[in-house]
PDB file of N, CA and C in Angstrom:
ATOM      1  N   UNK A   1      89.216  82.591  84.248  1.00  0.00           N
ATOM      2  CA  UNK A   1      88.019  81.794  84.255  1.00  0.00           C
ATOM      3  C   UNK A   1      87.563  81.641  82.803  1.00  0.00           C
ATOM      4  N   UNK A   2      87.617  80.646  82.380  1.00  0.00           N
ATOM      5  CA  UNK A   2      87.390  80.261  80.934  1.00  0.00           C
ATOM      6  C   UNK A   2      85.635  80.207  80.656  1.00  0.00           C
ATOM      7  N   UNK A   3      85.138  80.161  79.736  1.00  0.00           N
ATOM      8  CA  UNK A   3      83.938  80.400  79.337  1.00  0.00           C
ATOM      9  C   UNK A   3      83.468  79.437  78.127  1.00  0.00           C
ATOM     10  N   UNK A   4      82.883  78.358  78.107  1.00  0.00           N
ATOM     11  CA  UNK A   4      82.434  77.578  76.946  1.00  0.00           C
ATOM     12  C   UNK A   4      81.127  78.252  76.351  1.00  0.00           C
ATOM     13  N   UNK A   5      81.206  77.304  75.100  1.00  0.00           N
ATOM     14  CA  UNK A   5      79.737  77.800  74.068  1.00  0.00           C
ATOM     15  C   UNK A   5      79.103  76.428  74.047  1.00  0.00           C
ATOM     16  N   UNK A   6      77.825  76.801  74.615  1.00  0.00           N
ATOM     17  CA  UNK A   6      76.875  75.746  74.059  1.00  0.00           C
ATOM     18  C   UNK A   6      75.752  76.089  73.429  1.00  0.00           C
ATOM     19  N   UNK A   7      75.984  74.878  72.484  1.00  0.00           N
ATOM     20  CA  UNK A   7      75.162  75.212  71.217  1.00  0.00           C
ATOM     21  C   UNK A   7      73.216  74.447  71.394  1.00  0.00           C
ATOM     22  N   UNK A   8      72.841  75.476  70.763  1.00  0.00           N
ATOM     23  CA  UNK A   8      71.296  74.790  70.830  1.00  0.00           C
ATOM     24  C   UNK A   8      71.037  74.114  69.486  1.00  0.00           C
ATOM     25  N   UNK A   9      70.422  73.011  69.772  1.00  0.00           N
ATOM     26  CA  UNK A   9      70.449  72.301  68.266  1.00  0.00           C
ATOM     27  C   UNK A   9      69.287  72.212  67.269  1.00  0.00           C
ATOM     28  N   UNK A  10      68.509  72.594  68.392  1.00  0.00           N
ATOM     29  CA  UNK A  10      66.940  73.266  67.882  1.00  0.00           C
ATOM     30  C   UNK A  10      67.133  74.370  66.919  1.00  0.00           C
ATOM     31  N   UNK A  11      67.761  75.313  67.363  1.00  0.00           N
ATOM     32  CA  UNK A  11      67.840  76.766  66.335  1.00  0.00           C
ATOM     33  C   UNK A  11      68.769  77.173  66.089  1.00  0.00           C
ATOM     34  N   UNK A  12      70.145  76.364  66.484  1.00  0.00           N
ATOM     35  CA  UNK A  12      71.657  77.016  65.980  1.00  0.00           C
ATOM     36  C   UNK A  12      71.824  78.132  66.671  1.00  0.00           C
ATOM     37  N   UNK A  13      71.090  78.305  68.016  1.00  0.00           N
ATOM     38  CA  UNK A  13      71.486  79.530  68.724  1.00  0.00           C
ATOM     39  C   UNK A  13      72.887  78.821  69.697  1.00  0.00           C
ATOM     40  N   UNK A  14      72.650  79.611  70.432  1.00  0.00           N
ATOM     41  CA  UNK A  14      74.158  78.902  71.609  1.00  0.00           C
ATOM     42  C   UNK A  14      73.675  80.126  72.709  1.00  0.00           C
ATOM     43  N   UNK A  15      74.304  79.695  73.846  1.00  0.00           N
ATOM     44  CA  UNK A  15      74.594  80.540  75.008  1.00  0.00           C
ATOM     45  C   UNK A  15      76.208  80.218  75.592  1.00  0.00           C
ATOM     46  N   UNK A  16      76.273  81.197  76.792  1.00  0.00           N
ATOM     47  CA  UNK A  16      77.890  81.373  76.748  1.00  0.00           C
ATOM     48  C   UNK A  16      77.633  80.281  78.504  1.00  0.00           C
ATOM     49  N   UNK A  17      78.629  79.391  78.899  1.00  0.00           N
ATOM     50  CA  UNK A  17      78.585  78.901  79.828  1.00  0.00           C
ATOM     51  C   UNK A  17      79.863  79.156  80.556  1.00  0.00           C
ATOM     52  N   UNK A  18      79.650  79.245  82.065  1.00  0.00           N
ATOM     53  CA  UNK A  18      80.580  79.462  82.672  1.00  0.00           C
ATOM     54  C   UNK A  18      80.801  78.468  83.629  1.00  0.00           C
ATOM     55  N   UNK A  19      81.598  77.372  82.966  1.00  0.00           N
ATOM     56  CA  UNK A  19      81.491  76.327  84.406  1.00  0.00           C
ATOM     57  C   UNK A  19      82.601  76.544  85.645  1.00  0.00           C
ATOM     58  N   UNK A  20      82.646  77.259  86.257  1.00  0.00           N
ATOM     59  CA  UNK A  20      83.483  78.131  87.740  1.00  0.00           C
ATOM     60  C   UNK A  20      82.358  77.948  88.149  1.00  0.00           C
ATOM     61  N   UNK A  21      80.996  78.669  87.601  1.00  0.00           N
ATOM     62  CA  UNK A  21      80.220  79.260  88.148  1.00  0.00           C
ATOM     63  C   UNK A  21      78.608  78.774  88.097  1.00  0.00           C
ATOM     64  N   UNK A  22      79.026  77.810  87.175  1.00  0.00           N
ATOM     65  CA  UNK A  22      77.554  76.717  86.571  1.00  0.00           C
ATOM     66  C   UNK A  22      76.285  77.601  86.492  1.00  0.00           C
ATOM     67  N   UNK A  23      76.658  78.918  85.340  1.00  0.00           N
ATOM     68  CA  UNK A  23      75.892  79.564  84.628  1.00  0.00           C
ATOM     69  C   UNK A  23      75.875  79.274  83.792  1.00  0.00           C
ATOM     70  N   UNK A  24      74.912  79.846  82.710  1.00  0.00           N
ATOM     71  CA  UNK A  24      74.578  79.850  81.451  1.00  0.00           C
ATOM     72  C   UNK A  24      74.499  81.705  81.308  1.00  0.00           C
ATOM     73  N   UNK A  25      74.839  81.939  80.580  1.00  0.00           N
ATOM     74  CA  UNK A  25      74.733  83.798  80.295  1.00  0.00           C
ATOM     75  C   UNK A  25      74.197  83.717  78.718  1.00  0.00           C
ATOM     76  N   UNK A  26      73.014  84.522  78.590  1.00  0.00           N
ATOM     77  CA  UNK A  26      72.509  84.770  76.954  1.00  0.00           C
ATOM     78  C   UNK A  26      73.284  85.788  76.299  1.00  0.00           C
ATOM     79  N   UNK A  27      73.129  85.275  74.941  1.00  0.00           N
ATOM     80  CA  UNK A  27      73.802  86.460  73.819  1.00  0.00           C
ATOM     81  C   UNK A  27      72.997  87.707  74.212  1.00  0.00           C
ATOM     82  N   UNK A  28      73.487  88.543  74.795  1.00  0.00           N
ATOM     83  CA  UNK A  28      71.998  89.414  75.265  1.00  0.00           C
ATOM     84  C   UNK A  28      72.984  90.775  75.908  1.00  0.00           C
ATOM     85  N   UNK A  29      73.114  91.982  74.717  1.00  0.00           N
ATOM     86  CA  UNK A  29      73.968  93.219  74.876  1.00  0.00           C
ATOM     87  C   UNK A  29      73.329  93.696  76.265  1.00  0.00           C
ATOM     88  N   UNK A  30      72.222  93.526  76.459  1.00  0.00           N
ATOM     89  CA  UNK A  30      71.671  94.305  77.563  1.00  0.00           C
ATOM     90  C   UNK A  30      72.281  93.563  79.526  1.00  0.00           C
ATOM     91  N   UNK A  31      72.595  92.328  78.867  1.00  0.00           N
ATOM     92  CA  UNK A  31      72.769  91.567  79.907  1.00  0.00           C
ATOM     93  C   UNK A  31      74.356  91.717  80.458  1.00  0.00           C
ATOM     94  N   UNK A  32      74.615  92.034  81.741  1.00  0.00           N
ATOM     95  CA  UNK A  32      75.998  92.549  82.238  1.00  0.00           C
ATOM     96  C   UNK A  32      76.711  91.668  82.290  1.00  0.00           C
ATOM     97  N   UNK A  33      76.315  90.276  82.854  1.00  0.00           N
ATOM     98  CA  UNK A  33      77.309  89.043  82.304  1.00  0.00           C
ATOM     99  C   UNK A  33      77.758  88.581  80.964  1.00  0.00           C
ATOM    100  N   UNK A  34      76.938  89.387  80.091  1.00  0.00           N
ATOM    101  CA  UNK A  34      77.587  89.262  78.284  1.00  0.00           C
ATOM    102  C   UNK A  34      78.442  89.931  78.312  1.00  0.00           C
ATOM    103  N   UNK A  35      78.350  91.670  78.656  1.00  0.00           N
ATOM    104  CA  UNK A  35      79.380  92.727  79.021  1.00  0.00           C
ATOM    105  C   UNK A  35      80.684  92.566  79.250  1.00  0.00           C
ATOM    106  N   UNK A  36      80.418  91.164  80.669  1.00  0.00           N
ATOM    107  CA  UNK A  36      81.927  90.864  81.294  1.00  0.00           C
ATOM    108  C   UNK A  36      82.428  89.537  79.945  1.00  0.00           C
ATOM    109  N   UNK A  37      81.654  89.225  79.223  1.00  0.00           N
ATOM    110  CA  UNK A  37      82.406  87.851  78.828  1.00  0.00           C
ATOM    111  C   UNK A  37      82.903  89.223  77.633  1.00  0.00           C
ATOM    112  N   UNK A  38      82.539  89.807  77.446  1.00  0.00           N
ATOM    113  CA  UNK A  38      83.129  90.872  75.829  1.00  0.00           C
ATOM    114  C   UNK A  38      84.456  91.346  76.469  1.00  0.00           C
ATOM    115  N   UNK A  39      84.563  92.037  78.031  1.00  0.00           N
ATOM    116  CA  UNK A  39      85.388  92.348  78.409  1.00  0.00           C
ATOM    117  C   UNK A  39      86.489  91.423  78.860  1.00  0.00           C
ATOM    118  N   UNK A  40      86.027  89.927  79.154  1.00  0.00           N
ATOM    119  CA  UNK A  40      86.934  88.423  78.880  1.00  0.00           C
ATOM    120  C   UNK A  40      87.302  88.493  77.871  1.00  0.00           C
ATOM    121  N   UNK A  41      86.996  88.374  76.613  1.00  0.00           N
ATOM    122  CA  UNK A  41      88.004  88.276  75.599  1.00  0.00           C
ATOM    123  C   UNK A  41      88.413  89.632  75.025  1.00  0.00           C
ATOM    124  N   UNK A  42      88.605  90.803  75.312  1.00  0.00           N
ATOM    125  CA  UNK A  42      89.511  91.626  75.155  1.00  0.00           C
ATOM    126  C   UNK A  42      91.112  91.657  75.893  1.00  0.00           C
ATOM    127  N   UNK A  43      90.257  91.720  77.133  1.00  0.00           N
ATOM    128  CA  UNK A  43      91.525  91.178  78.366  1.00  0.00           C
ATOM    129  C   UNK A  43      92.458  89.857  77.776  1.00  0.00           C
ATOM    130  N   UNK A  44      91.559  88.811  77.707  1.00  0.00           N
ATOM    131  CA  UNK A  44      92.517  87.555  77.581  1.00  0.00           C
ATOM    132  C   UNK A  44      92.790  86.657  75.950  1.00  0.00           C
ATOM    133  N   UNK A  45      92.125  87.651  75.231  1.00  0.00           N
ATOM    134  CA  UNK A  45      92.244  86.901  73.959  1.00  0.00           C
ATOM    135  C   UNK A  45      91.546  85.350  74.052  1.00  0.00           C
ATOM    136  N   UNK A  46      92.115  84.992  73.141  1.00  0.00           N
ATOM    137  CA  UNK A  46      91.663  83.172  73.293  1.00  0.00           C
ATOM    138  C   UNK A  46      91.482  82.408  74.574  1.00  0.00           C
ATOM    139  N   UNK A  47      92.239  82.837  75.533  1.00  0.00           N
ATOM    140  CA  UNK A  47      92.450  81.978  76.854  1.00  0.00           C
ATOM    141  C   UNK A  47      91.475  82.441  77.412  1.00  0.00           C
ATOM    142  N   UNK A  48      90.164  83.203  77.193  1.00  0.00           N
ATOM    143  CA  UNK A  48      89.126  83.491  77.543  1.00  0.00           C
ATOM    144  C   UNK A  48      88.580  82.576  76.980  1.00  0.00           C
ATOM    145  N   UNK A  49      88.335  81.232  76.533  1.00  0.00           N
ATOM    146  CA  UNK A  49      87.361  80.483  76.174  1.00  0.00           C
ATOM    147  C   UNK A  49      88.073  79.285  76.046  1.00  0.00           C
ATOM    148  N   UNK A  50      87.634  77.815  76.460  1.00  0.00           N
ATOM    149  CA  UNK A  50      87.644  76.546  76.137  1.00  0.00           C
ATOM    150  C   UNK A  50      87.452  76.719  74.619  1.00  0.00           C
ATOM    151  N   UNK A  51      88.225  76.356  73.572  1.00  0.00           N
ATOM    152  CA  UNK A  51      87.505  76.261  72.238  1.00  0.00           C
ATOM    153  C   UNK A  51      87.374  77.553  71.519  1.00  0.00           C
ATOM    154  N   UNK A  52      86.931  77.560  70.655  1.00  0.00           N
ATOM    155  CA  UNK A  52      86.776  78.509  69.270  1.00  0.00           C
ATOM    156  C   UNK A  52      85.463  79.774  70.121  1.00  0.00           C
ATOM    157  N   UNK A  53      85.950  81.238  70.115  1.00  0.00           N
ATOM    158  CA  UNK A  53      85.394  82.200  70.487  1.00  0.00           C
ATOM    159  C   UNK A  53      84.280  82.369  69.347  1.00  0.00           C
ATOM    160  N   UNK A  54      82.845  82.058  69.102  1.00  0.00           N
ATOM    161  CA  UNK A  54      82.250  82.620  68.184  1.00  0.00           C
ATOM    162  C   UNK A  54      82.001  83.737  67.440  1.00  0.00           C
ATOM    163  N   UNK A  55      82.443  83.701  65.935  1.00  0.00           N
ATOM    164  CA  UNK A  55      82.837  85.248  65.096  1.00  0.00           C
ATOM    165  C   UNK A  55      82.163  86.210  65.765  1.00  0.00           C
ATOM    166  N   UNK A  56      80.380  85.789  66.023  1.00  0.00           N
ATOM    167  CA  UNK A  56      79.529  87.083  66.290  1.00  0.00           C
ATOM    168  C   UNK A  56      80.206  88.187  67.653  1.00  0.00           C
ATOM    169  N   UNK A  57      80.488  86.797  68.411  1.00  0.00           N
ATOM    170  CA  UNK A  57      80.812  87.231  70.108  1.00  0.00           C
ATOM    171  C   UNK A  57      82.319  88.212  69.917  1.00  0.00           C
ATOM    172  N   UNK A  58      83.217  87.803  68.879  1.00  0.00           N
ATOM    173  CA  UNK A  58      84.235  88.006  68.774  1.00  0.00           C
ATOM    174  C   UNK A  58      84.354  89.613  68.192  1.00  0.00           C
ATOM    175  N   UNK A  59      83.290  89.746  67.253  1.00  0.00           N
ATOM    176  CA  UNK A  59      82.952  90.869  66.432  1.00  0.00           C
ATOM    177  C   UNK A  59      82.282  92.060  67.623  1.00  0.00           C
ATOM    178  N   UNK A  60      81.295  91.466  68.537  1.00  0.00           N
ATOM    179  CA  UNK A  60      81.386  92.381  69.163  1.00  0.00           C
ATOM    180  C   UNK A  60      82.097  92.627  70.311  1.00  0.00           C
ATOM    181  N   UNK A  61      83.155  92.066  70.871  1.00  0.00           N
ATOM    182  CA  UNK A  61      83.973  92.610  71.691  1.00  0.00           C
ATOM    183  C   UNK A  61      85.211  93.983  71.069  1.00  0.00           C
ATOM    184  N   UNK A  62      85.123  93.206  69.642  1.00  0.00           N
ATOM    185  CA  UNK A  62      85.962  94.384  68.644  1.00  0.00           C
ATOM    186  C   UNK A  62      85.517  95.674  68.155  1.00  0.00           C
ATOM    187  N   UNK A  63      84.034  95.456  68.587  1.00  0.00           N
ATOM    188  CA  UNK A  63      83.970  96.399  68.614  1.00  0.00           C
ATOM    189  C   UNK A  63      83.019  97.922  69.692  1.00  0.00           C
ATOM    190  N   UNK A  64      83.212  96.641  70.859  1.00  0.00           N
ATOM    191  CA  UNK A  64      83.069  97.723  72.460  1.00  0.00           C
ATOM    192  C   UNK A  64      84.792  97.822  72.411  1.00  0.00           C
ATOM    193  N   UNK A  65      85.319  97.499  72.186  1.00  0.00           N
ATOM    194  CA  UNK A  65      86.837  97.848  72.050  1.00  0.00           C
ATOM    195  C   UNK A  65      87.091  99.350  71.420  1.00  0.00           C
ATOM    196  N   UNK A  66      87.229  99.644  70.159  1.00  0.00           N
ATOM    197  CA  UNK A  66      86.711  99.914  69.190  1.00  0.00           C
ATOM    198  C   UNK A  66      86.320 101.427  69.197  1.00  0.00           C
ATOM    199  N   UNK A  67      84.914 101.306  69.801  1.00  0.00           N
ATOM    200  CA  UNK A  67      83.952 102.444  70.430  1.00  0.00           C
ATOM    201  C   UNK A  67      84.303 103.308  71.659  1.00  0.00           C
ATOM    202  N   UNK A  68      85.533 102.090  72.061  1.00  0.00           N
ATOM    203  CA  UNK A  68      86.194 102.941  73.795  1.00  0.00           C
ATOM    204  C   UNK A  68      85.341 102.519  74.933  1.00  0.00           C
ATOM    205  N   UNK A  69      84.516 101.590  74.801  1.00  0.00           N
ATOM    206  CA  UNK A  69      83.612 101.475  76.026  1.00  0.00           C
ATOM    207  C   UNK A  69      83.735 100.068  76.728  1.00  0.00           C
ATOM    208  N   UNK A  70      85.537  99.577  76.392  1.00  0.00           N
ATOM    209  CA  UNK A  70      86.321  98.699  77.348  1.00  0.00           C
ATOM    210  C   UNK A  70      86.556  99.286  78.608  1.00  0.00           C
ATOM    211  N   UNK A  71      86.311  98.942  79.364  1.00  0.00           N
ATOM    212  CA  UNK A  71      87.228  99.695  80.927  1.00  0.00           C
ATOM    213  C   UNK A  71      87.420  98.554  81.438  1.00  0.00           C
ATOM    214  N   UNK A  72      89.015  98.201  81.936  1.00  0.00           N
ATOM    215  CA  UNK A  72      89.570  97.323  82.443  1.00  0.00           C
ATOM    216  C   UNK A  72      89.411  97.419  83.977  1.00  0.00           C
ATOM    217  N   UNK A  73      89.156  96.025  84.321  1.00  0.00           N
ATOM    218  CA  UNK A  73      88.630  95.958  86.116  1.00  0.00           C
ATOM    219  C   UNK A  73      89.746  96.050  86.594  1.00  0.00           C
ATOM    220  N   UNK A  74      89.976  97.412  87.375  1.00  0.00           N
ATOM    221  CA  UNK A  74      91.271  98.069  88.549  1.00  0.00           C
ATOM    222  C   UNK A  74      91.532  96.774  89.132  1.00  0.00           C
ATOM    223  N   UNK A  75      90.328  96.241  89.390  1.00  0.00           N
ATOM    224  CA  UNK A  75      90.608  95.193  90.425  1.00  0.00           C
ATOM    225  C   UNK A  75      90.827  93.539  90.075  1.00  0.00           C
ATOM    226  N   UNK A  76      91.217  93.604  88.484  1.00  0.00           N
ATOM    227  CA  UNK A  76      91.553  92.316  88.449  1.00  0.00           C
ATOM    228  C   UNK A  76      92.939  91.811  87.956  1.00  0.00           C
TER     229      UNK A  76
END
């Protein structure tokens, strides 16, 4: 399930979109759907995203990687 970035043009922020699922998920560590998109691009590298993975998003999956606090879903 691939994951796009859309960008806000107001403040150069972005959120992560999931069109499977016609969410929007915030840059937001606390938020468990950010969790799973960090744990999307560990799992799948690039093919976790339509397009260019943003450095920030990218930086921190490298480093819940990193820290050891990847755990791969048994069930996927």
């Amino acid at each position: 399930m691939a994951y796009t970035v859309v960008t806000d043009e107001l403040d150069g922020g972005y959120v992560i979109y999931q069109p499977a699922t016609l969410t929007s998920i915030p840059v937001n560590p606390a938020n468990s759907s950010y969790q799973q998109v960090l744990d999307a691009i560990i799992a799948q590298g690039a093919a976790a995203f339509d397009g260019d993975i943003p450095a920030d998003l990218q930086a921190a999956a490298d480093a819940k990687l990193a820290a050891g606090l990847y755990q791969p879903d048994p069930h996927a």
